[in-house]
C-alpha atoms as a PDB file:
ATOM      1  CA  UNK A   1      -2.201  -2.510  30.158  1.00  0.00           C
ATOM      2  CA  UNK A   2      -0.869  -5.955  29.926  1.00  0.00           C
ATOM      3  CA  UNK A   3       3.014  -6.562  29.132  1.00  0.00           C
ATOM      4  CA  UNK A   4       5.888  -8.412  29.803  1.00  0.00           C
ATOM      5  CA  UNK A   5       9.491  -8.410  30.275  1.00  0.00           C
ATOM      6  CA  UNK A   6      11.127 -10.460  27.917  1.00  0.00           C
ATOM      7  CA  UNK A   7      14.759 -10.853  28.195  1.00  0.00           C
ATOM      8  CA  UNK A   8      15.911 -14.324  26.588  1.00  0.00           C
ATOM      9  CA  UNK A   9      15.710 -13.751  22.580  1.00  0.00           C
ATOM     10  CA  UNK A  10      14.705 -17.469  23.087  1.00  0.00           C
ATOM     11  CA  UNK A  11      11.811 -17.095  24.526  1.00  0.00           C
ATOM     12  CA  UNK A  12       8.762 -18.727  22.258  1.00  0.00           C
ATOM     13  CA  UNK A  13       6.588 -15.481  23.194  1.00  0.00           C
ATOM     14  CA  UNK A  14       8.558 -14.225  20.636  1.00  0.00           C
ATOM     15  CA  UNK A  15       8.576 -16.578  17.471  1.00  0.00           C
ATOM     16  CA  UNK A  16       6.391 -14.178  15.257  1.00  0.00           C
ATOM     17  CA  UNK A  17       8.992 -11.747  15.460  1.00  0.00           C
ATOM     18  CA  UNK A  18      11.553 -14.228  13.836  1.00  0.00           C
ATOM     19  CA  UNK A  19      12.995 -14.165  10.406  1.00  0.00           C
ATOM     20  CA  UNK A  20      11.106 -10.916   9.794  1.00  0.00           C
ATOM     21  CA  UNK A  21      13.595 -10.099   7.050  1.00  0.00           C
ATOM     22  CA  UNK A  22      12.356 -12.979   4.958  1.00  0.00           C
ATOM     23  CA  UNK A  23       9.053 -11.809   3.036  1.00  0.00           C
ATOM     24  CA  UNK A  24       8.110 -15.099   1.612  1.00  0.00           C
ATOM     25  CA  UNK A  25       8.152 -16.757   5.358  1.00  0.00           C
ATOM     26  CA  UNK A  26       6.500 -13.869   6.608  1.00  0.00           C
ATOM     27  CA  UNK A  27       3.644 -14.533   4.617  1.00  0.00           C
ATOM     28  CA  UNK A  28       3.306 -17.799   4.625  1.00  0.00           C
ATOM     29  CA  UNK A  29       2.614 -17.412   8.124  1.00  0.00           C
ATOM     30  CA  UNK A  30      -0.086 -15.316   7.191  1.00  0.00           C
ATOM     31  CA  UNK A  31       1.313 -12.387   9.319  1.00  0.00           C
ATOM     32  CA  UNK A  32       2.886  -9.022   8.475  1.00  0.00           C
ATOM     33  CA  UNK A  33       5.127  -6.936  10.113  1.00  0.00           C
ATOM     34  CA  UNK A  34       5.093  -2.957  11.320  1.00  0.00           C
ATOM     35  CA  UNK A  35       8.174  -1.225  11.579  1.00  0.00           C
ATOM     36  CA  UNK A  36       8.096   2.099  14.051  1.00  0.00           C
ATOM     37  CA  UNK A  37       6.006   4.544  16.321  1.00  0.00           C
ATOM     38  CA  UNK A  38       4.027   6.256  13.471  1.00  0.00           C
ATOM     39  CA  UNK A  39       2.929   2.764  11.537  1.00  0.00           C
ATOM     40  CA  UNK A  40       2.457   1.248  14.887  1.00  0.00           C
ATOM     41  CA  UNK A  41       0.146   3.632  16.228  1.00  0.00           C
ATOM     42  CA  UNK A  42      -2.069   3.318  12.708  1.00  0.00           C
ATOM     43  CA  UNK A  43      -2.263  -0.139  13.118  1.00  0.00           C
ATOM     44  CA  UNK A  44      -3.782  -0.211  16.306  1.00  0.00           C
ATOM     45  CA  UNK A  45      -5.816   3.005  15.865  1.00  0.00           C
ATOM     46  CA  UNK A  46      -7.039   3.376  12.352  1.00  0.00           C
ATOM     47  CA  UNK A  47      -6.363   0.138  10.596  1.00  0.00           C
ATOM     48  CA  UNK A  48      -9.225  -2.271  10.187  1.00  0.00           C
ATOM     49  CA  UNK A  49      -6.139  -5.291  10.104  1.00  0.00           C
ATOM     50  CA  UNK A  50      -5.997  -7.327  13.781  1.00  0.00           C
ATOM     51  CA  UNK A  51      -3.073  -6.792  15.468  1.00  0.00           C
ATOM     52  CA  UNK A  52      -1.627 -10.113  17.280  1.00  0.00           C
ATOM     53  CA  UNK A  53       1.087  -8.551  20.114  1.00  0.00           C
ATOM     54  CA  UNK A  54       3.594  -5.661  19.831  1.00  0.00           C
ATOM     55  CA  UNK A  55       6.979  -5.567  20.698  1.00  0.00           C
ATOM     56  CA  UNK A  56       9.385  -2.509  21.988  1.00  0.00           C
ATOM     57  CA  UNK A  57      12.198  -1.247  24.177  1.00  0.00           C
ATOM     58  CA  UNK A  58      11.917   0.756  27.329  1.00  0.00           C
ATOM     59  CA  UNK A  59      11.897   4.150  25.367  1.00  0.00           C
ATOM     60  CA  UNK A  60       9.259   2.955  23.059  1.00  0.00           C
ATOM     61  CA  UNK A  61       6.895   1.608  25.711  1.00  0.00           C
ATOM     62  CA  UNK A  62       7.147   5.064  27.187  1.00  0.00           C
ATOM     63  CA  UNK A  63       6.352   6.665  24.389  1.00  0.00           C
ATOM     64  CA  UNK A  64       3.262   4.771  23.108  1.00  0.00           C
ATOM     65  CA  UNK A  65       1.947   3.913  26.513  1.00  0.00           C
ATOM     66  CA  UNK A  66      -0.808   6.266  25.430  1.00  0.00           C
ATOM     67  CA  UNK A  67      -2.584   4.057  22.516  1.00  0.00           C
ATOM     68  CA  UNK A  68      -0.865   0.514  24.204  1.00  0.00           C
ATOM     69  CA  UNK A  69      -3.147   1.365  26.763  1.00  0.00           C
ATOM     70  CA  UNK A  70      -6.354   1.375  24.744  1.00  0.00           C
ATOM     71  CA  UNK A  71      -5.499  -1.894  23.847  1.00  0.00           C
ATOM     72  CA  UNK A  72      -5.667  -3.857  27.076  1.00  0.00           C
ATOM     73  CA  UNK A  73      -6.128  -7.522  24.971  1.00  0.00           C
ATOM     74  CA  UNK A  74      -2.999  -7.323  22.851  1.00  0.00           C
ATOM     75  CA  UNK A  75       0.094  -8.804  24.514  1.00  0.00           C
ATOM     76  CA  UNK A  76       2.944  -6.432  24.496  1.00  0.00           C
ATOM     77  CA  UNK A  77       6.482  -7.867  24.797  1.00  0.00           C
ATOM     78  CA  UNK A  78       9.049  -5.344  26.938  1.00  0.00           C
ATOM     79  CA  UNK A  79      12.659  -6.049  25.279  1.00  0.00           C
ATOM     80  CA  UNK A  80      16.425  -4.518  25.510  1.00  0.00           C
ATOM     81  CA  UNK A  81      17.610  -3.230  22.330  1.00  0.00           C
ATOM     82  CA  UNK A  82      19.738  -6.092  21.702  1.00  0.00           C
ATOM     83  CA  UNK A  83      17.116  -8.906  22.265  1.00  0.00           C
ATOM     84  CA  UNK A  84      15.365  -6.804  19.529  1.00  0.00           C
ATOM     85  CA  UNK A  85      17.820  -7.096  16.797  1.00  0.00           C
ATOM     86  CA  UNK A  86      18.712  -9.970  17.583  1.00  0.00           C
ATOM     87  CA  UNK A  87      14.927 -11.397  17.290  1.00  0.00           C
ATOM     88  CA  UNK A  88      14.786  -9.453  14.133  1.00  0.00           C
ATOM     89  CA  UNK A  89      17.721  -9.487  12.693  1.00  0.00           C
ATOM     90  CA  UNK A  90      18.322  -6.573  12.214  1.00  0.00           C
ATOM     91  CA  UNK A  91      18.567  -2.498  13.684  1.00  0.00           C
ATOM     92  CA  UNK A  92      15.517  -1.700  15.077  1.00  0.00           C
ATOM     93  CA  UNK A  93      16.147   2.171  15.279  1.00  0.00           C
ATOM     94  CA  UNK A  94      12.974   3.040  16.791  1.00  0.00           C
ATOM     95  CA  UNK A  95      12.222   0.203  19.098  1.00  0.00           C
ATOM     96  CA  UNK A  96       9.094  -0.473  18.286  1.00  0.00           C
ATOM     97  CA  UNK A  97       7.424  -3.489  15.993  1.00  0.00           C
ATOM     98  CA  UNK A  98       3.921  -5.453  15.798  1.00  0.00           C
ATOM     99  CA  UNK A  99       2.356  -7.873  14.368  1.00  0.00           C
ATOM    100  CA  UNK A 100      -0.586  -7.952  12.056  1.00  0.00           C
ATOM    101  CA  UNK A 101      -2.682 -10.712  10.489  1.00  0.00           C
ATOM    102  CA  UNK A 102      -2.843 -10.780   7.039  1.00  0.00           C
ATOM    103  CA  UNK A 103      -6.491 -10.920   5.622  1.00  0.00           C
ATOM    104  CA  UNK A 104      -7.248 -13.232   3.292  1.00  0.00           C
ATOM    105  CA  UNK A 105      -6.681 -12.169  -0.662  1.00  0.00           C
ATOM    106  CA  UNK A 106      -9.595 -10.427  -1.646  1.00  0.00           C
ATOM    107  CA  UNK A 107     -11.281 -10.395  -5.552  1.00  0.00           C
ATOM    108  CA  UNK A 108     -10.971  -6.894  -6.568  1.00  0.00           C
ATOM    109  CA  UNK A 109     -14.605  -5.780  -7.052  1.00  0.00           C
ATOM    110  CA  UNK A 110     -14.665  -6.672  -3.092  1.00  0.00           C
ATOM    111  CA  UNK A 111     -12.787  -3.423  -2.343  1.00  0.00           C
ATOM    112  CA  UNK A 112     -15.875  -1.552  -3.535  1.00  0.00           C
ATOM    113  CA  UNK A 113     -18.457  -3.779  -2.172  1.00  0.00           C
ATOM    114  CA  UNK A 114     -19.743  -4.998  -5.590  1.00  0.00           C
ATOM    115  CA  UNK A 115     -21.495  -7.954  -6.569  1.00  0.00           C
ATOM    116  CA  UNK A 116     -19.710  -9.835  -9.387  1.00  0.00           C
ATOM    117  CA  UNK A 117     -21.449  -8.164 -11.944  1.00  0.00           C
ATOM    118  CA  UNK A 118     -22.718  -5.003 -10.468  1.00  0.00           C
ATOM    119  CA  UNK A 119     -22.248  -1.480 -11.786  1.00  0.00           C
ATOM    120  CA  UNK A 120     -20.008   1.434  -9.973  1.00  0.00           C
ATOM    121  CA  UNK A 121     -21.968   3.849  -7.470  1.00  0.00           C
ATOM    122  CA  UNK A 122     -22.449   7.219  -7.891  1.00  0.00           C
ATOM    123  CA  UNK A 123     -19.811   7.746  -5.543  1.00  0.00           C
ATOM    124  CA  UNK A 124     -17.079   5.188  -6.610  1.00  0.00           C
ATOM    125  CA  UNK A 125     -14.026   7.206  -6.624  1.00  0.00           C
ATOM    126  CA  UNK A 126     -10.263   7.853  -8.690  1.00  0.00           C
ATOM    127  CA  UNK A 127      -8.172   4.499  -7.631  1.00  0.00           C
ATOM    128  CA  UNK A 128      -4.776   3.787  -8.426  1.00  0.00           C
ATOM    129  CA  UNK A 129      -3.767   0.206 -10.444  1.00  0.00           C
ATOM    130  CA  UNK A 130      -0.371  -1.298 -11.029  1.00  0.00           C
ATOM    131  CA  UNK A 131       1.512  -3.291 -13.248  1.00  0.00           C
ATOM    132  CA  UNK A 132       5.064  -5.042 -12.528  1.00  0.00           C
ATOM    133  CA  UNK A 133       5.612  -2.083 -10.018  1.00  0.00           C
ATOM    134  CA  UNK A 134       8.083  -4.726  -8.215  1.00  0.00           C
ATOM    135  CA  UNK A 135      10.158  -1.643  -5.481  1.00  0.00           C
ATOM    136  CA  UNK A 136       8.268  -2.095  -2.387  1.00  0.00           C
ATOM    137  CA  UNK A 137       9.702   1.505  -1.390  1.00  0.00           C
ATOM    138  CA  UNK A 138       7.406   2.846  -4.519  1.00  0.00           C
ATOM    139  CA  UNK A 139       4.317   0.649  -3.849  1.00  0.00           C
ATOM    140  CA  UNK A 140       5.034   2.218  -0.392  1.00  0.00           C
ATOM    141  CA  UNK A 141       5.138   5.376  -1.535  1.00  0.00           C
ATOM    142  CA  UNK A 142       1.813   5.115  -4.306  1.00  0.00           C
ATOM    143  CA  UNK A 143      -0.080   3.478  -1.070  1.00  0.00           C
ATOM    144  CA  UNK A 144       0.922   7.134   1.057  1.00  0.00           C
ATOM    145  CA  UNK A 145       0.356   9.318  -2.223  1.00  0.00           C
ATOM    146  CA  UNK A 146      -3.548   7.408  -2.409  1.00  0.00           C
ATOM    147  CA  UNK A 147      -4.020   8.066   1.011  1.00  0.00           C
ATOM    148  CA  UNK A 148      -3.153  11.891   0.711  1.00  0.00           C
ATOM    149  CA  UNK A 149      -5.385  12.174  -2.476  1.00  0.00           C
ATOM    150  CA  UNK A 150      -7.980  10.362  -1.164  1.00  0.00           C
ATOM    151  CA  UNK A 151      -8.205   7.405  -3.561  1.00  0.00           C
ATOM    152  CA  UNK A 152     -10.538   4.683  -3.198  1.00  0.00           C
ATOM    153  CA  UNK A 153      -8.388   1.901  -3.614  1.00  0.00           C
ATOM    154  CA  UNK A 154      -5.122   0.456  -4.611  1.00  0.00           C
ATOM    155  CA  UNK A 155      -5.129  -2.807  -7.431  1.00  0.00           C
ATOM    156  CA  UNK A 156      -2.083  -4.716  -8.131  1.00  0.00           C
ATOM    157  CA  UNK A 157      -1.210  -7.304 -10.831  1.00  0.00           C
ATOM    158  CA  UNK A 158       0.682 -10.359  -9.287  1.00  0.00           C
ATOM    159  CA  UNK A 159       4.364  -9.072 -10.263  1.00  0.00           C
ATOM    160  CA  UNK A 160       3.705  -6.022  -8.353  1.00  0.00           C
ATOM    161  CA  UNK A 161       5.379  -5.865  -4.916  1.00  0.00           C
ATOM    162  CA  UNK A 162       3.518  -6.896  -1.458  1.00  0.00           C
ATOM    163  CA  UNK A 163       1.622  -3.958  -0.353  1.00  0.00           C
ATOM    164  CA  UNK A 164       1.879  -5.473   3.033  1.00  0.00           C
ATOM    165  CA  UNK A 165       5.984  -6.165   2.825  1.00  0.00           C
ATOM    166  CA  UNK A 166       7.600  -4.388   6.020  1.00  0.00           C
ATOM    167  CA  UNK A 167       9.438  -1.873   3.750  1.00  0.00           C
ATOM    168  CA  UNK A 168       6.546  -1.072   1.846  1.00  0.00           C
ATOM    169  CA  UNK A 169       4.230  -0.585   5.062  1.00  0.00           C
ATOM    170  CA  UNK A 170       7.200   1.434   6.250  1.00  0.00           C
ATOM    171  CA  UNK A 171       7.332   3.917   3.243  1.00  0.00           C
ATOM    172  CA  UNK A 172       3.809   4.124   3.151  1.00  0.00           C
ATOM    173  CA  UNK A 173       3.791   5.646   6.866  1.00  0.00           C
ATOM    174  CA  UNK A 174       1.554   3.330   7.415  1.00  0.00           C
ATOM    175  CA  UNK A 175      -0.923   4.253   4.777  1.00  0.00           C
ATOM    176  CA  UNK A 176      -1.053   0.262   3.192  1.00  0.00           C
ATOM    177  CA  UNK A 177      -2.649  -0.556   6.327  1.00  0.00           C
ATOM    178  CA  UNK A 178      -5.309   2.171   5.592  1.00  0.00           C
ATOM    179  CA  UNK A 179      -6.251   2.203   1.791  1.00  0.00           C
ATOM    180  CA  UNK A 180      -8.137  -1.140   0.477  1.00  0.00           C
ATOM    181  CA  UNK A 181      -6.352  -2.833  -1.675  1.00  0.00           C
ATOM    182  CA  UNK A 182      -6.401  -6.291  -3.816  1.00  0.00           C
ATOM    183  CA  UNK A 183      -4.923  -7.571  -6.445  1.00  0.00           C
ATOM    184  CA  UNK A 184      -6.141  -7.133 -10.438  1.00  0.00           C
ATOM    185  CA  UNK A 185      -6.818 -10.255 -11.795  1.00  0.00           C
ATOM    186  CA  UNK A 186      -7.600 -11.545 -14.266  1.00  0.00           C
ATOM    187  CA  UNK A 187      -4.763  -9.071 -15.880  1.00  0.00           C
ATOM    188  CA  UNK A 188      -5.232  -7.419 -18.340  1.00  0.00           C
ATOM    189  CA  UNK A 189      -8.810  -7.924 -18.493  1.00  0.00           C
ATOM    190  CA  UNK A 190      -9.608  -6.113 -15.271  1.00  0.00           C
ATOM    191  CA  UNK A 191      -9.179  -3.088 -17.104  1.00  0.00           C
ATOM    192  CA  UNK A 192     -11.742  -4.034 -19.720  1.00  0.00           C
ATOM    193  CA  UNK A 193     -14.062  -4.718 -16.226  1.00  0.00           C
ATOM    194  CA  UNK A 194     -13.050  -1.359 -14.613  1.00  0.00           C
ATOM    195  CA  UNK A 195     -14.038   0.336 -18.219  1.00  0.00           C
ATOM    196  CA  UNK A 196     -17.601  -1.314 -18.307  1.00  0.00           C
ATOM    197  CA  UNK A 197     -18.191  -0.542 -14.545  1.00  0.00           C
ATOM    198  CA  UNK A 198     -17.640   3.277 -15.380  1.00  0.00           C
ATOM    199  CA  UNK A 199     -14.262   4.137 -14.771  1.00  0.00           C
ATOM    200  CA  UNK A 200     -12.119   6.087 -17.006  1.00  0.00           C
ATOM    201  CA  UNK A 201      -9.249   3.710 -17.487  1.00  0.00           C
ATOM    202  CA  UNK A 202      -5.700   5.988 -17.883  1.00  0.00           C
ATOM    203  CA  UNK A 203      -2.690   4.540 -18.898  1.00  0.00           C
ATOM    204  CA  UNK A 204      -0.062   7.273 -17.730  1.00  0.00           C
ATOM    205  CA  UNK A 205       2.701   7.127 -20.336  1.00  0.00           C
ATOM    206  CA  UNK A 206       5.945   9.546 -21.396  1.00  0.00           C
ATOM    207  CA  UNK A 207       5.042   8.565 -24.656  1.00  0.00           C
ATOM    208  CA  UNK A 208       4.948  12.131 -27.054  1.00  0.00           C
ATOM    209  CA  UNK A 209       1.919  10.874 -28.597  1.00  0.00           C
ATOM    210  CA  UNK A 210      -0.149  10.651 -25.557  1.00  0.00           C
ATOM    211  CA  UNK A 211      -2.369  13.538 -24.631  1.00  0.00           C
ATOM    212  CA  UNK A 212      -1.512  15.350 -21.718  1.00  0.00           C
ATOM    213  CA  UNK A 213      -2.329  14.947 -18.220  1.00  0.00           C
ATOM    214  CA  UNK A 214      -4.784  17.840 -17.936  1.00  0.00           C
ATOM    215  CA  UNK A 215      -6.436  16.938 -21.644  1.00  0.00           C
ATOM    216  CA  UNK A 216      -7.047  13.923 -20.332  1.00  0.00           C
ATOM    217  CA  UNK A 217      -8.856  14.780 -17.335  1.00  0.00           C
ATOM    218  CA  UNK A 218     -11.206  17.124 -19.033  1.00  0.00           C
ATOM    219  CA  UNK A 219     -11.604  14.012 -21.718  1.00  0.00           C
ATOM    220  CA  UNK A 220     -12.735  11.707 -18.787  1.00  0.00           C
ATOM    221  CA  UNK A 221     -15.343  14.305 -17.961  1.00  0.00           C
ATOM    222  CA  UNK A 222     -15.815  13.456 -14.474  1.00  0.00           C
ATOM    223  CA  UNK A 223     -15.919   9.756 -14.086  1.00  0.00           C
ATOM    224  CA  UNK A 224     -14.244   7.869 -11.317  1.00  0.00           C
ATOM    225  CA  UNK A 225     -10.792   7.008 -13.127  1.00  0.00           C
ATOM    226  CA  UNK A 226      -8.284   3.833 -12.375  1.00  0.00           C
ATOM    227  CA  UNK A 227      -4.937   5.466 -13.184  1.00  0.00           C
ATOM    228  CA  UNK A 228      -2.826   2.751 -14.437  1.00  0.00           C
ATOM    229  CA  UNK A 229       1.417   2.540 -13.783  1.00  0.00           C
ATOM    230  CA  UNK A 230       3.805   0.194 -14.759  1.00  0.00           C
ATOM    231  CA  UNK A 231       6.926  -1.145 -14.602  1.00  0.00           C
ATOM    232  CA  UNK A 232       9.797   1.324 -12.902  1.00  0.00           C
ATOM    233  CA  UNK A 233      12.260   0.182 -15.816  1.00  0.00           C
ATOM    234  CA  UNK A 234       9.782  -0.469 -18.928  1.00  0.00           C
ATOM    235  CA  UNK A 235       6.602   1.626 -18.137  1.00  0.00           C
ATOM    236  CA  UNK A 236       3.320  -0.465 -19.251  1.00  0.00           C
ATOM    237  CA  UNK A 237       3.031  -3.373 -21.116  1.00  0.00           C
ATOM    238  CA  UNK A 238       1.265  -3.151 -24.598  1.00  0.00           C
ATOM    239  CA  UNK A 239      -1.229  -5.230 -23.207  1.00  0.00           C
ATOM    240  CA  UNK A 240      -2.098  -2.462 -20.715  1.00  0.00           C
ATOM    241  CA  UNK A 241      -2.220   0.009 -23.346  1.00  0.00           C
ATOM    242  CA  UNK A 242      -4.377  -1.553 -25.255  1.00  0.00           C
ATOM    243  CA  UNK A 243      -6.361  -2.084 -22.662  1.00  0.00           C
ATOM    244  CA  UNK A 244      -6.817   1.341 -21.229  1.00  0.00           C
ATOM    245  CA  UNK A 245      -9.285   4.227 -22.557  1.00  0.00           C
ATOM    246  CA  UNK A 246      -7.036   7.070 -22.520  1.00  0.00           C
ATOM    247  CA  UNK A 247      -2.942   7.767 -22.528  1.00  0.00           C
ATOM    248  CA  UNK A 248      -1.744  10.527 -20.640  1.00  0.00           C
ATOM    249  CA  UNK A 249       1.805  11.987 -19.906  1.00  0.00           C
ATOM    250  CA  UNK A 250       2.841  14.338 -17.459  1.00  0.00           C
ATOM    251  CA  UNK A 251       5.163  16.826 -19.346  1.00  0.00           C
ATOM    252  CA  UNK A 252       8.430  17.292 -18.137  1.00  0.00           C
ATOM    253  CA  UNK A 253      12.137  18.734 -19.410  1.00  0.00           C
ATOM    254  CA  UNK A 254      13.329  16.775 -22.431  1.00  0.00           C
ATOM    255  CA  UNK A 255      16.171  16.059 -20.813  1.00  0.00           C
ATOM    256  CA  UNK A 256      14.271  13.719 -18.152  1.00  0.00           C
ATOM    257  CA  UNK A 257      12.927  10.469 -19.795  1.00  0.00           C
ATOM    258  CA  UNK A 258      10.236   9.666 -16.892  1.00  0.00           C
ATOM    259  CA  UNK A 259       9.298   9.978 -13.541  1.00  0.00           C
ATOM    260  CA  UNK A 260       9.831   7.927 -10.336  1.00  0.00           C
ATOM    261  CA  UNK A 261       6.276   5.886 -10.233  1.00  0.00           C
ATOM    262  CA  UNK A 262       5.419   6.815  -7.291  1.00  0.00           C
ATOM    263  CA  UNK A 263       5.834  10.958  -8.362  1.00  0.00           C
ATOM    264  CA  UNK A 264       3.658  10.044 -11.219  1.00  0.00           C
ATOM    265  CA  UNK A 265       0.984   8.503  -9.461  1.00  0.00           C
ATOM    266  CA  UNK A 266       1.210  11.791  -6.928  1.00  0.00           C
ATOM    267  CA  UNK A 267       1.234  13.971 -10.084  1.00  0.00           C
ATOM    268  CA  UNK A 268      -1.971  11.945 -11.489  1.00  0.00           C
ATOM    269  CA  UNK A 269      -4.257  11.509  -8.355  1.00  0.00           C
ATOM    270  CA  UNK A 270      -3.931  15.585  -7.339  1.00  0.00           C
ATOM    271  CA  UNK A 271      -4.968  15.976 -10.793  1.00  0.00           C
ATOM    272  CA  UNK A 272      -7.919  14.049 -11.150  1.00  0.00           C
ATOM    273  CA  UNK A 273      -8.917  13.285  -7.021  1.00  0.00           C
ATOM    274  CA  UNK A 274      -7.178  16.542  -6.069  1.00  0.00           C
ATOM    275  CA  UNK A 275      -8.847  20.241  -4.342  1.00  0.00           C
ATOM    276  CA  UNK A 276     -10.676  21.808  -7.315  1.00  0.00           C
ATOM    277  CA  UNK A 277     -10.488  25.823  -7.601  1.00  0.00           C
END
């Protein structure tokens, strides 16, 4: 395994770890940053993203000497604890951050491997699209819910939050560095698109005059389906609506307006990608 001991914070080894807590900078370096053990180790294991160099303390090098040493190209950078937050700028609780290169933005019928104009396979499966979704905990948290459901992809209008963000990679456990993802543009017409490829296009909606959740899946009748989410605060735009084939709400006690977006989506996906009696 090849690594260093790094013990200046100035040392120029270093640089890509700088500024981490400024997103914009971040990616206009064209890198991305993962926080912790867990995301690490699905970066370097699972993740189709290149990984550029990791960095940890003493007690994290011990403890992922395992998969570091799988990785014999990747420089990894030995720091104290303080050189880490310091480099960061922040508390590093568990020691342990990489760096990824960010792959170029993708059109969104590339997540399926479709031709511009080409129809759905057989196969195509339930994905997951949102609108204004602008918390990168809850784009976090729809990335780990698609994961568990087994959703084919993630599509995000341009006001939704960076998938690739540290925080949202970080609630995701790691799981926006596993699902495809691009983002859905032109918007709202990529709904129209989804709809002519085959999907069942679901607008999920506390609206009382939207059918329910389970009504709606028997209504899609087994077609792939792009469950669409919107903003935390407003919900959907009427644009969306409009756009979308069906309108389904998850009922819930009157005296809860809506759900967290990221509950919905969970709520949603086991529905129509979850186990089957």
């Amino acid at each position: 395994m090849h690594f260093s001991r790094i013990t200046s914070p100035a040392d120029p080894r270093l640089d890509d770890y700088r500024n981490v807590l400024d997103p914009e900078l971040i990616r206009r370096r064209g890198i991305f940053v993962a926080e912790g053990r867990l995301v690490v180790r699905r970066l370097l294991t699972e993740s189709a993203l290149p990984a550029r160099s990791v960095m940890v303390t003493e007690a994290a090098h011990a403890s992922m000497a395992d998969v570091l040493a799988t990785r014999p190209d990747l420089p990894v950078y030995v720091v104290s604890s303080s050189v880490m937050d310091s480099i960061a700028g922040f508390n590093i609780h568990r020691g342990c951050l990489a760096i990824g290169e960010r792959p170029r933005e993708a059109r969104w019928e590339e997540v399926f491997r479709l031709k511009p104009e080409a129809t759905l396979q057989p196969d195509a499966t339930t994905i997951v699209v949102l609108e204004r979704v602008g918390n990168a905990d809850n784009v976090g948290g729809v990335f780990r819910n698609a994961a568990a459901f087994g959703a084919g992809a993630v599509l995000l209008d341009r006001a939704s939050a960076d998938p690739l963000y540290r925080k949202a990679i970080r609630t995701s456990m790691g799981a926006a560095l596993l699902v495809p993802f691009a983002r859905a543009e032109p918007w709202p017409d990529v709904l129209h698109q989804l709809r002519e490829r085959g999907f069942a296009t679901v607008a999920l909606t506390p609206a009382p005059s939207a059918a329910t959740l389970q009504a709606t899946v028997a209504a899609a009748g087994g077609r792939p389906a792009a469950l669409v989410l919107g903003h935390e605060g407003e919900g959907l735009s009427q644009a969306a609506l409009d756009a979308c084939e069906h309108h389904a709400r998850i009922p819930i006690a009157s005296r809860v307006d809506s759900l967290n977006v990221a509950a919905a989506a969970a709520i949603a996906l086991y529905a129509f990608a979850g186990p089957r009696p």
